[in-house]
Protein backbone atom coordinates (compact mmCIF):
# COMPACT_ATOMS: atom_id res chain seq x y z
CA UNK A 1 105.20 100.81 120.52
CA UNK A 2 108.04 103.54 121.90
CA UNK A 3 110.08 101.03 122.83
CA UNK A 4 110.08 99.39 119.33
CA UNK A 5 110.98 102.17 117.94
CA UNK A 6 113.87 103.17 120.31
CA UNK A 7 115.40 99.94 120.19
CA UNK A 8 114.84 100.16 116.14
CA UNK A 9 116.91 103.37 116.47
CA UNK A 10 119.41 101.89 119.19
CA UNK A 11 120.01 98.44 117.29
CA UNK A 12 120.78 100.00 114.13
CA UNK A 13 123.22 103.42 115.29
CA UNK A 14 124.13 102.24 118.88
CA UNK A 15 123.37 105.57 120.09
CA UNK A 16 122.43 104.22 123.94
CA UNK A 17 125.68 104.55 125.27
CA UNK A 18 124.92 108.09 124.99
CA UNK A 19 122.51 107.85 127.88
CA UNK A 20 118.43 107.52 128.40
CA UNK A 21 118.00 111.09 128.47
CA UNK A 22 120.23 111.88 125.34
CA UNK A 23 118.06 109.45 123.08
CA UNK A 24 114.99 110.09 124.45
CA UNK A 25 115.34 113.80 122.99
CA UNK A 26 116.80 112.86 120.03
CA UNK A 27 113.71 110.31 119.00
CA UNK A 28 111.22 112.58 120.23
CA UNK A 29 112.88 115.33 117.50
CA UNK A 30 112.91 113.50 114.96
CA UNK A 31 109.16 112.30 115.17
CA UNK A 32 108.36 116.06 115.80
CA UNK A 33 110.29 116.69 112.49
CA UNK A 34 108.30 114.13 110.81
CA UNK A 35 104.55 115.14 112.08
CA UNK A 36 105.33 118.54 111.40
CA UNK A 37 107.36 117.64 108.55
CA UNK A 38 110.23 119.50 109.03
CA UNK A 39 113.79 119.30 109.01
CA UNK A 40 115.79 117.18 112.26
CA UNK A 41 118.27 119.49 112.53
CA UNK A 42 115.70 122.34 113.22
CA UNK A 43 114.20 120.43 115.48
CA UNK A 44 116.84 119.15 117.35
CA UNK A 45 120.33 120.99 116.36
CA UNK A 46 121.88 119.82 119.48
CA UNK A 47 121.63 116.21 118.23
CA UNK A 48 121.62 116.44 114.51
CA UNK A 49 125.31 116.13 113.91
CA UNK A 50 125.41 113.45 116.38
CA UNK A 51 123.12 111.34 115.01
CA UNK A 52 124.01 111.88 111.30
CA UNK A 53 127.67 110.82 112.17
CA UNK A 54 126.52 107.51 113.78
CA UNK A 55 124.15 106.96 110.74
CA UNK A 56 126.77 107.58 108.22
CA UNK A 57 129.09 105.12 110.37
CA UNK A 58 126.63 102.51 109.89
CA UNK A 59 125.21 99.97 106.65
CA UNK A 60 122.33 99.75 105.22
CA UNK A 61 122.18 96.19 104.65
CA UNK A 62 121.97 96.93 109.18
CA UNK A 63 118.92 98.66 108.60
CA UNK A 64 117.50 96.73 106.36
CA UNK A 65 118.22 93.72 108.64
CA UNK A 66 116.24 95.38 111.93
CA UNK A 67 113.75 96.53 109.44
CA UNK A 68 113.09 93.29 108.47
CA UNK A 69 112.98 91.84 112.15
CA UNK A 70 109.87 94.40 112.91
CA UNK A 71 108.12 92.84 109.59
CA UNK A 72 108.23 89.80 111.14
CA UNK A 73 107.29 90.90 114.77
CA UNK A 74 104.47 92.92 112.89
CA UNK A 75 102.73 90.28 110.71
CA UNK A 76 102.94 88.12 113.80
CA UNK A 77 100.94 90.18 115.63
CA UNK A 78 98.56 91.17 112.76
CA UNK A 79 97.83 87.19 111.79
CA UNK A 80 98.45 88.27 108.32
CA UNK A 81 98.60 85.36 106.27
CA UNK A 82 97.11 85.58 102.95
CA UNK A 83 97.77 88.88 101.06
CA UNK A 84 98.30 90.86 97.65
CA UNK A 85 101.25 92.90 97.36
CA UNK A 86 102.02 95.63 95.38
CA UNK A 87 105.79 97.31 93.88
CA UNK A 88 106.01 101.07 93.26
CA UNK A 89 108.91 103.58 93.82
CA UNK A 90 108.63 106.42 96.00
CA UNK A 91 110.71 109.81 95.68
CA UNK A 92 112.28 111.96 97.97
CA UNK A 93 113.10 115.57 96.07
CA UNK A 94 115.82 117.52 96.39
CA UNK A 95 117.75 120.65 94.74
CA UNK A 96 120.92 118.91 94.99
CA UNK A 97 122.17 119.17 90.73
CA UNK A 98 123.72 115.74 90.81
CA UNK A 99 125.26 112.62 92.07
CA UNK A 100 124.99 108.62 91.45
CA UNK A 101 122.43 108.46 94.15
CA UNK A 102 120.12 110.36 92.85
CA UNK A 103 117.38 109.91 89.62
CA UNK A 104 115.55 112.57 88.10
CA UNK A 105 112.18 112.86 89.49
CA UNK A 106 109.06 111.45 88.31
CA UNK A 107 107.01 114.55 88.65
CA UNK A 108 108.87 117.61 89.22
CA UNK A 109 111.22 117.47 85.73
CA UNK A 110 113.50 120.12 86.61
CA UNK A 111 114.72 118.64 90.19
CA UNK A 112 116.05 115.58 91.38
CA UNK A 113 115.23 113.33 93.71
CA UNK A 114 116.79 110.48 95.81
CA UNK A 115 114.02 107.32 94.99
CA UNK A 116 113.07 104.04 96.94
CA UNK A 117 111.32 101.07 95.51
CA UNK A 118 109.20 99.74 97.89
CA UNK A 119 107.30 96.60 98.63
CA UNK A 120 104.04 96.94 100.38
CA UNK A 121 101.04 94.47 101.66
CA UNK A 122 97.97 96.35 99.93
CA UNK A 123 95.13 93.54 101.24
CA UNK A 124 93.73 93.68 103.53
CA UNK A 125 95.56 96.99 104.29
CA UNK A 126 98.73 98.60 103.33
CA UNK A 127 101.83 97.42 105.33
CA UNK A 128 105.25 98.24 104.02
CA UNK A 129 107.58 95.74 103.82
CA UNK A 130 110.71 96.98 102.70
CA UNK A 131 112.74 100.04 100.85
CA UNK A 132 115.61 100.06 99.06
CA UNK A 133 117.53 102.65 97.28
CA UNK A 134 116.76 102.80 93.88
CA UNK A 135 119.77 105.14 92.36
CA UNK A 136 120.88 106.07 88.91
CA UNK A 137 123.33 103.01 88.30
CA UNK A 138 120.67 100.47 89.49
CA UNK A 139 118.79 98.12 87.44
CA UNK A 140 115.28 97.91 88.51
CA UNK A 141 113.90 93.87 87.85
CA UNK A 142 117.40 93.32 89.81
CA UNK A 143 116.19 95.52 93.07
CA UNK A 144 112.34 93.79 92.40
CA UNK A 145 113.67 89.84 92.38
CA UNK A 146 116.06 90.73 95.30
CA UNK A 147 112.84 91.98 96.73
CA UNK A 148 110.95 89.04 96.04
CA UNK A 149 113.20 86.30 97.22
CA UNK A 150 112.66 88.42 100.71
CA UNK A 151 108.88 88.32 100.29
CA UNK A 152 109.10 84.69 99.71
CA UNK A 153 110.63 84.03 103.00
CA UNK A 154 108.39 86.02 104.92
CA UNK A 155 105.52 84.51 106.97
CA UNK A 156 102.71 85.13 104.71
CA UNK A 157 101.26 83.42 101.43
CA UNK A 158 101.14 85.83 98.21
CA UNK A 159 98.02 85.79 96.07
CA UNK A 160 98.92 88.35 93.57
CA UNK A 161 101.98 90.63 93.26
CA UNK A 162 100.93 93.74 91.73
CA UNK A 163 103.02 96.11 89.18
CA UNK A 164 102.41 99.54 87.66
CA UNK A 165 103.58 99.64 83.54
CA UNK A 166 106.77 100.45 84.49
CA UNK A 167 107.42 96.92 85.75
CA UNK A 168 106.76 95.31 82.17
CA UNK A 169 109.68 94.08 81.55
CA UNK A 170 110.52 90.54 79.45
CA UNK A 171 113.43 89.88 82.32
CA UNK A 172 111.56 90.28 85.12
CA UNK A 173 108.46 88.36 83.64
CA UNK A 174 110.55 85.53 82.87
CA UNK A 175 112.08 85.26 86.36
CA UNK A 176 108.34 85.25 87.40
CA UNK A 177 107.57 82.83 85.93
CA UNK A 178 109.93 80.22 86.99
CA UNK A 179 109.28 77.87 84.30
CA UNK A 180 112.53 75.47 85.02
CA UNK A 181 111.49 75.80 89.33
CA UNK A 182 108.03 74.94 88.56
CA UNK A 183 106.94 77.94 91.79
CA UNK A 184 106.05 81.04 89.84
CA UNK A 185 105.44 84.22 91.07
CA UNK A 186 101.62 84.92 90.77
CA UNK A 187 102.19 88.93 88.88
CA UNK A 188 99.52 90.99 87.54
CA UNK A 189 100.83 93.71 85.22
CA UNK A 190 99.49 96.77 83.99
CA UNK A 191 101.06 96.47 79.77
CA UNK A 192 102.27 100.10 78.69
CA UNK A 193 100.29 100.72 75.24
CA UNK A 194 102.35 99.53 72.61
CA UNK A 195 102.11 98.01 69.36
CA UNK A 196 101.40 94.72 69.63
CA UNK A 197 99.24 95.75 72.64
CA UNK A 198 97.05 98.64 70.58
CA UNK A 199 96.59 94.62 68.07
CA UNK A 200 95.26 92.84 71.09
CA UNK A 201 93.23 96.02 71.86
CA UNK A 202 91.46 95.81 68.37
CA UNK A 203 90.94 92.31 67.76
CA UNK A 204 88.85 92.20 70.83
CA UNK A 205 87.06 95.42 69.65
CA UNK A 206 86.48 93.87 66.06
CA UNK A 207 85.31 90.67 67.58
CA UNK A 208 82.57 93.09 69.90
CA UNK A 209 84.30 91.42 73.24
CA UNK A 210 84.65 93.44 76.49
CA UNK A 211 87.19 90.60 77.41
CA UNK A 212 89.93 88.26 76.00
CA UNK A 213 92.98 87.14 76.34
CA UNK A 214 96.26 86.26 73.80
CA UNK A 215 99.59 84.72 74.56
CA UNK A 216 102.45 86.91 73.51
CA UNK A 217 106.06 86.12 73.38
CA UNK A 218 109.02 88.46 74.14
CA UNK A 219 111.60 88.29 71.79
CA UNK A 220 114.50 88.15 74.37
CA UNK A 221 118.10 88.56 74.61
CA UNK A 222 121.24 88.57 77.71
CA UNK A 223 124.20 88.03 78.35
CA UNK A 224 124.97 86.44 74.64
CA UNK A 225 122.02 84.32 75.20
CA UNK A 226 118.23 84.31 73.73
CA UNK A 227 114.91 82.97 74.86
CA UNK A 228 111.51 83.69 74.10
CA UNK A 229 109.70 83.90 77.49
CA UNK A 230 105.65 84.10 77.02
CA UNK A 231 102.91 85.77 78.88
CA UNK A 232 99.47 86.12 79.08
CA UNK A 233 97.85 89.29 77.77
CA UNK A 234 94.72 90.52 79.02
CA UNK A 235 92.61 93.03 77.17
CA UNK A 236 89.81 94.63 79.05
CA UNK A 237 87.62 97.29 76.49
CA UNK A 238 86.11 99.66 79.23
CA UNK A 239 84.29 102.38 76.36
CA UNK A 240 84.76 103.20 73.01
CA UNK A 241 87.86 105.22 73.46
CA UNK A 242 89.25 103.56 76.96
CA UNK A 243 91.16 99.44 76.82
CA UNK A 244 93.55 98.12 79.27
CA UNK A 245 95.95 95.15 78.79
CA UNK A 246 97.05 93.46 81.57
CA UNK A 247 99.88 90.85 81.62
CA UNK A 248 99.65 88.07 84.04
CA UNK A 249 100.38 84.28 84.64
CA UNK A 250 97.22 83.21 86.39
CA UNK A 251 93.93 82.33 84.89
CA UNK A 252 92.77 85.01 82.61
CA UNK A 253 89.68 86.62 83.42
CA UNK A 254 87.57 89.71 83.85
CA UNK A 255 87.58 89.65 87.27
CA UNK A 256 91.71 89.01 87.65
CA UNK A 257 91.80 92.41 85.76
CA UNK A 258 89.87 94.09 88.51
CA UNK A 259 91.77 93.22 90.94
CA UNK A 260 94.67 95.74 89.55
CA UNK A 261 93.00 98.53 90.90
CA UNK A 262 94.60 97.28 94.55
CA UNK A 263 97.34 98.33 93.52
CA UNK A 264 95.96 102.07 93.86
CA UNK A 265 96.38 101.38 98.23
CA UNK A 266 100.33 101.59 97.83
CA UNK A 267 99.75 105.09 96.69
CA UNK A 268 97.24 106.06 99.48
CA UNK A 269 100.17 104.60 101.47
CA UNK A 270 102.87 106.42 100.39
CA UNK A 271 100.53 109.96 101.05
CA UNK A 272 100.25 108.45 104.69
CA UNK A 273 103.83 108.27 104.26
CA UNK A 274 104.11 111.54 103.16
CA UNK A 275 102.57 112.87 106.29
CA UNK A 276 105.75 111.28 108.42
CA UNK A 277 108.15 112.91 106.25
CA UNK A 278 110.91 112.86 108.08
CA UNK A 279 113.10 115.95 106.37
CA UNK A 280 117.28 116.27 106.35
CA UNK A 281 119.58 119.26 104.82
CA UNK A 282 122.32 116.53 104.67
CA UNK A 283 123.40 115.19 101.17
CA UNK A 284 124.02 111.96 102.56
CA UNK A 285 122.63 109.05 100.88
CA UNK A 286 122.58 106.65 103.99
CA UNK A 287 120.67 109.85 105.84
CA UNK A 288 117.90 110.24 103.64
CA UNK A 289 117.58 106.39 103.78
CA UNK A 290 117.63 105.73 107.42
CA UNK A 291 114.73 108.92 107.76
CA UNK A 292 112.98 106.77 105.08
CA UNK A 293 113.00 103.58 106.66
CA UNK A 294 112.14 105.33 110.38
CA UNK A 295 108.86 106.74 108.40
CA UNK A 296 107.75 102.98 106.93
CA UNK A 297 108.29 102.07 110.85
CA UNK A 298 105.97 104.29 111.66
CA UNK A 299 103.41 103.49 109.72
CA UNK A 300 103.86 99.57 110.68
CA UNK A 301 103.65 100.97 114.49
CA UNK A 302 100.47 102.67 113.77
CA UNK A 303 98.88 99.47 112.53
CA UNK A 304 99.66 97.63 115.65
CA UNK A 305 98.26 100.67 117.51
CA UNK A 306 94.93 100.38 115.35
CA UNK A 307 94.54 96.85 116.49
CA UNK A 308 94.18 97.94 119.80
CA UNK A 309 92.18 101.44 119.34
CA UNK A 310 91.55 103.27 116.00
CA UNK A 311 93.51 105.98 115.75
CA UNK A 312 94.48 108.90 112.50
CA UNK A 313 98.04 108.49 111.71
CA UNK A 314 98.81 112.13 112.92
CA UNK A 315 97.50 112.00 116.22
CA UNK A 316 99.03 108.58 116.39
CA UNK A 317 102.41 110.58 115.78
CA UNK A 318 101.69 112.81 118.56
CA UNK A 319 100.89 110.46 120.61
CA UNK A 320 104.13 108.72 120.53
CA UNK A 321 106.03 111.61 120.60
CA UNK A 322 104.60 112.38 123.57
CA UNK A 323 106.13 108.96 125.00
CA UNK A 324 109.96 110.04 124.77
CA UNK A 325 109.26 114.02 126.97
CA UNK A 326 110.91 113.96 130.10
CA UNK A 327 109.21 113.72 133.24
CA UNK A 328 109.15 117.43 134.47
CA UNK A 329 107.38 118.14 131.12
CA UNK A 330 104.64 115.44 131.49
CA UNK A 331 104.64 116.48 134.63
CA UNK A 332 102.94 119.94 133.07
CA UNK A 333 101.56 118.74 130.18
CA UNK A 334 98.87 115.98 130.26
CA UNK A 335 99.29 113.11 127.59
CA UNK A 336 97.47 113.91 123.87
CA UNK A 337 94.40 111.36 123.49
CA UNK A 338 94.01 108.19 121.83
């Protein structure tokens, strides 16, 4: 799995050329800074600047490509084939006060934050996919179909693609459901609790269902042009004071609507995440990304790992860590345990 990672590192910032020893201490720093989730250039000051300079020399669309090849070499491996997947953005805070790159953050009000949408297998277990940026300027159903022409071509058959009520948009549903391809998307969508949602809601509660379903059109409008792209709206009555409406273009049903609360493993994902926080003091955009992206690695290594011997994602860290010491310190120091 160290080698992965170190040819991960070398494909995408060409950093071999500084010799075996050089990157060897530079990898095993910045997985110390991410199990102990600290800053790299604590950790290793004598290769921070460095490394930032050949990751600011370099494109993301790079590390989005090698990325991508360690999906493949990953799902391979795992014999994933059938899955449900699951979107979600992820935040990364900062104090900086502004810039393009950056959104407000989700839960902290006051600060910013640079943000990532992320695609993730959540069954039969979570498996990132891919990151991208998600900055001020972008638009986010154009970052989620980019994202899902890339799932498409992966090795793997999607059962359900899974959204949080920020995703209910009449653009991206439309593009879902590919009515002129005739290959739709299969989406299940949690509805935020609007209007014509809180009438659903009620006409299931005056007609003393638990369950039903309505088709609702979106009144629809770009570039000069309108449509009315349809949906199906799912509501579930769970008490007298708690509904749910789900959008989706499957077969309606009770147990379709269950199936949302998958969704909840991207989030259990992103705290294992959390725990590989790999932290920066650089402003740098294409930094913060490439720390991102070596923490979703991680993560995908671990799997493999687990298919071999189960292992908590800390000690996992350790453990490769431990891989890229030189030989007079393993020399002193026996290996951690698996």
């Amino acid at each position: 799995m160290s080698s992965i990672l170190k040819k991960f590192i070398d494909k995408c910032l060409s950093v071999s050329r500084l010799g075996e020893g050089w990157c060897n201490q530079a990898i095993q720093g910045i997985i110390e800074a991410g199990r102990t989730i600290s800053y790299v250039e604590t950790i290793a000051p004598s290769k921070s600047d460095t490394l930032h300079l050949a990751i600011k020399n370099c494109d993301k669309k790079a590390f989005m490509y090698e990325f991508e090849q360690n999906v493949r070499f990953a799902l391979t491996n795992l014999k994933l084939k059938r899955v449900k997947i699951a979107f979600d953005t992820t935040e990364d805070l900062t104090w900086i006060k502004q810039g393009f790159s950056l959104r407000p953050s989700v839960y902290e009000h006051q600060l910013l934050s640079w943000q990532y949408l992320n695609v993730s297998i959540v069954e039969p277990y979570f498996i990132p996919l891919m990151s991208i940026p998600y900055s001020l300027i972008d638009n986010i159903d154009s970052l989620v179909i980019d994202l899902l022409n890339y799932v498409k071509k992966l090795p793997i058959i999607v059962d359900l693609f899974l959204f949080d009520r920020g995703f209910y948009h009449a653009h991206l549903i439309d593009y879902m459901n590919n009515k002129k391809g005739g290959n739709p998307f299969p989406y299940l969508i949690l509805v935020p609790e609007r209007e014509a949602q809180k009438n659903y809601i009620q006409r299931t509660r005056d007609a003393n269902q638990m369950f039903a379903y309505y088709k609702h059109i979106f009144d629809y409008s770009k570039d000069k042009s309108t449509w009315k792209p349809s949906t199906n709206i799912m509501a579930r009555i769970v008490d007298e004071k708690t509904a749910w409406c789900y959008a989706t273009n499957k077969k309606p049903s009770l147990s379709l609507c269950r199936e949302y609360s998958k969704r909840w493993c991207i989030e259990t994902g992103f705290r294992v995440h959390d725990e590989a926080r790999i932290k920066s003091k650089s402003r740098n955009s294409m930094i913060r990304f490439f720390y991102h992206l070596l923490g979703m690695l991680m993560i995908i290594l671990w799997r493999l790992q687990n298919t071999v011997k189960m292992i908590v994602f800390k000690r996992y860290l350790k453990w490769l860590e431990y891989q890229f010491y030189s030989f007079q310190i393993k020399e002193v120091y026996p290996p951690p345990p698996l």
